[in-house]
Protein backbone atom coordinates (compact mmCIF):
# COMPACT_ATOMS: atom_id res chain seq x y z
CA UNK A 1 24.08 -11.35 4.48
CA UNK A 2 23.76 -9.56 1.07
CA UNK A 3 23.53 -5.79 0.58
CA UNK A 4 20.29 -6.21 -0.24
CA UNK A 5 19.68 -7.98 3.13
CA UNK A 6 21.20 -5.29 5.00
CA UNK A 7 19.50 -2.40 3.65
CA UNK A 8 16.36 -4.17 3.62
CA UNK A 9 17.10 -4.88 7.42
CA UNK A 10 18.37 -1.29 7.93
CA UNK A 11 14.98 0.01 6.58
CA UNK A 12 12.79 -2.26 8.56
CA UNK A 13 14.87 -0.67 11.93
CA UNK A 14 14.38 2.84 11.13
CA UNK A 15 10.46 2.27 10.38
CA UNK A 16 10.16 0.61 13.91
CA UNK A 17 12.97 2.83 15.56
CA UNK A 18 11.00 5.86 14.40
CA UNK A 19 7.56 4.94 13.38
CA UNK A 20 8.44 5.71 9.49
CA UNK A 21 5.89 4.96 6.99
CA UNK A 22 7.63 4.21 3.14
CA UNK A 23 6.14 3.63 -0.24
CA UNK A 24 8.02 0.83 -1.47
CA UNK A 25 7.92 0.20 -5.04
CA UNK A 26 9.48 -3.25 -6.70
CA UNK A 27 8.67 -6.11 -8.93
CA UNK A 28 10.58 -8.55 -5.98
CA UNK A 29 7.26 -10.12 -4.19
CA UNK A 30 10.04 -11.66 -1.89
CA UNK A 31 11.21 -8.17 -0.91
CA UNK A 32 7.71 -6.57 -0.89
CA UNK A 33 6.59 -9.28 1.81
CA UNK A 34 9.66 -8.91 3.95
CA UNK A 35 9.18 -5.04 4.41
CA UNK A 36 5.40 -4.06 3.75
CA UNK A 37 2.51 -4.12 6.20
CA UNK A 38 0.05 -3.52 2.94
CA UNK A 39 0.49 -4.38 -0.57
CA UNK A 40 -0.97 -2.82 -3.75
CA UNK A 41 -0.68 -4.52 -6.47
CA UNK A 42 -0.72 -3.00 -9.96
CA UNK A 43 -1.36 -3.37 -13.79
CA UNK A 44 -0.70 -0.83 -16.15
CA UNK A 45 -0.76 1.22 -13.86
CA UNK A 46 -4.63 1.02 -12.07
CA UNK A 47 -4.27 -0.72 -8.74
CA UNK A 48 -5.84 -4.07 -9.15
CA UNK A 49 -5.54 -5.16 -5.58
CA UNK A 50 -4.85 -4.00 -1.86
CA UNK A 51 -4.70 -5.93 1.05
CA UNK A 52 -2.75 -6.80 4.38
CA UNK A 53 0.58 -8.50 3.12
CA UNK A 54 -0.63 -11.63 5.03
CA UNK A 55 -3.90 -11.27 3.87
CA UNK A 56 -2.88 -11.12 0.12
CA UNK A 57 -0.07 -13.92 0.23
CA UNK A 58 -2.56 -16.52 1.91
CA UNK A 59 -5.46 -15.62 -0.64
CA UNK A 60 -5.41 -13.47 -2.97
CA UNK A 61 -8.19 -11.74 -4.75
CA UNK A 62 -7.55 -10.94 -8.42
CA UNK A 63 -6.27 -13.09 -11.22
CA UNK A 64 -3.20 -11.30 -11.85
CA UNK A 65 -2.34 -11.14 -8.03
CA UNK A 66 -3.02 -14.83 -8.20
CA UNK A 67 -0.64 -15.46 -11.58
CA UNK A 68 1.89 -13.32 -9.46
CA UNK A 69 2.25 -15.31 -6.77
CA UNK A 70 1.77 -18.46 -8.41
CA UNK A 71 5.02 -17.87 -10.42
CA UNK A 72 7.20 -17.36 -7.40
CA UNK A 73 9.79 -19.40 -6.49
CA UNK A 74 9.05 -22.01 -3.90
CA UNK A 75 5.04 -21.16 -4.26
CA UNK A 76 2.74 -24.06 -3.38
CA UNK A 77 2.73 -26.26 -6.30
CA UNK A 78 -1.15 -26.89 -6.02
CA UNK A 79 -1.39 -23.02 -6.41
CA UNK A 80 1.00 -23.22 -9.06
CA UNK A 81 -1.05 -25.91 -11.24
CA UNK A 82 -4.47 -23.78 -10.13
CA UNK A 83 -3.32 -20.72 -11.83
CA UNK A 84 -2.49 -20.54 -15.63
CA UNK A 85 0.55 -18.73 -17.37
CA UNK A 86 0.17 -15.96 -18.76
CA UNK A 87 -1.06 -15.37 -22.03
CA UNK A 88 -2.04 -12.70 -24.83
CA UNK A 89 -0.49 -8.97 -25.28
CA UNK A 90 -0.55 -7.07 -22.21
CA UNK A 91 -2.77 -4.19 -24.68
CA UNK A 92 -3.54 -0.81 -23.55
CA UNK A 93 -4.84 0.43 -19.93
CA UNK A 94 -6.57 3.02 -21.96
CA UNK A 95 -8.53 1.07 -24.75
CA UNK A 96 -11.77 0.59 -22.11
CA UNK A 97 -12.95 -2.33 -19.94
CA UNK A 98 -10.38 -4.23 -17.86
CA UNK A 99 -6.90 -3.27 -18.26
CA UNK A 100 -5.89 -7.10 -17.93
CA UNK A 101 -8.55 -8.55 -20.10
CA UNK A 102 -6.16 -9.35 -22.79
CA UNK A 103 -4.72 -11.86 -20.68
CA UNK A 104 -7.34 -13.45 -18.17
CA UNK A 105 -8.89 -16.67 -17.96
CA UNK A 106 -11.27 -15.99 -16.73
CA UNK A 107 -12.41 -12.87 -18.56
CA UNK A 108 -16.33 -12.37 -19.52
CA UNK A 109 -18.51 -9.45 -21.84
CA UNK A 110 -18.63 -6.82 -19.23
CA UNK A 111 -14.49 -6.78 -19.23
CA UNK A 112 -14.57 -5.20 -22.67
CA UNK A 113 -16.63 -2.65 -21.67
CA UNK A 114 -16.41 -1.62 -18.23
CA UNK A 115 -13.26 -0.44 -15.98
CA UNK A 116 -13.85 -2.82 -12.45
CA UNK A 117 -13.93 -0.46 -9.33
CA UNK A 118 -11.59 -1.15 -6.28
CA UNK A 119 -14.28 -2.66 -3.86
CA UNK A 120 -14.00 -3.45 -0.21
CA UNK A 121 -14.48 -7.29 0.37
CA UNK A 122 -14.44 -6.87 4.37
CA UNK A 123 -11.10 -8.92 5.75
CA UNK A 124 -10.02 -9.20 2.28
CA UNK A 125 -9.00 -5.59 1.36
CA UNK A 126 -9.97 -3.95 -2.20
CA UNK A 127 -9.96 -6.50 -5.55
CA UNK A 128 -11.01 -4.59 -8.66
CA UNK A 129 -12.20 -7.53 -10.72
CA UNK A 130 -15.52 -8.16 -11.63
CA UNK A 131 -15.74 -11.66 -10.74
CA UNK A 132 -13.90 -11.20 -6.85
CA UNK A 133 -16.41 -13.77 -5.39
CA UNK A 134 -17.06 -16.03 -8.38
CA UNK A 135 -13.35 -17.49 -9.04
């Protein structure tokens, strides 16, 4: 196994061996679903989405959650053809509205203007988009 296997594998023993809790930050979704029990996923850095690992790989919530796992290796290629690539200029988390309105398809007024709040969408966990429900 690789290094990274091994210490991946080490951590996942020591959280079980003595009930450790870690914040585990990467860019690897592959890693992130091998040793998380939750997943927050972030965008210029405002959490977008938060959900049970299984819950957020099988259906996730908000478009950029959705563009993530769509351009994973080995992703479902229906998901893959759902979801488009990514497009525009990332912008500025601090020039109002939705800080990933630059690049979302599906993008309408009130993401120019207002900042989405992380809501609950019971057995979904927290989306802050504000069309969860609608795409």
């Amino acid at each position: 196994a690789s290094i990274q296997a091994q210490i991946l594998n080490l951590l996942s023993d020591l959280k079980k061996d003595f009930g450790l809790t870690y914040l585990f930050i990467s860019h690897d979704l592959n890693v992130i679903h091998h040793v998380s029990d939750r997943i927050a996923v972030m965008y210029l850095g405002r959490i977008v989405e938060l959900a049970d690992k299984n819950e957020l790989y099988r259906e996730p919530l908000h478009p950029y959650t959705r563009m993530l796992m769509a351009a994973m290796p080995g992703c479902d290629p229906q998901r893959k053809n759902k979801e488009m690539p990514v497009r525009g200029e990332a912008g500025d988390a601090g020039d109002g509205g939705c800080s990933f309105k630059n690049r979302c398809m599906y993008k309408i007024a009130v993401c120019d203007e207002k900042v989405p709040e992380l809501r609950s969408y019971p057995g979904r966990g927290l989306c802050a988009c504000h069309r969860t429900g609608e795409i």
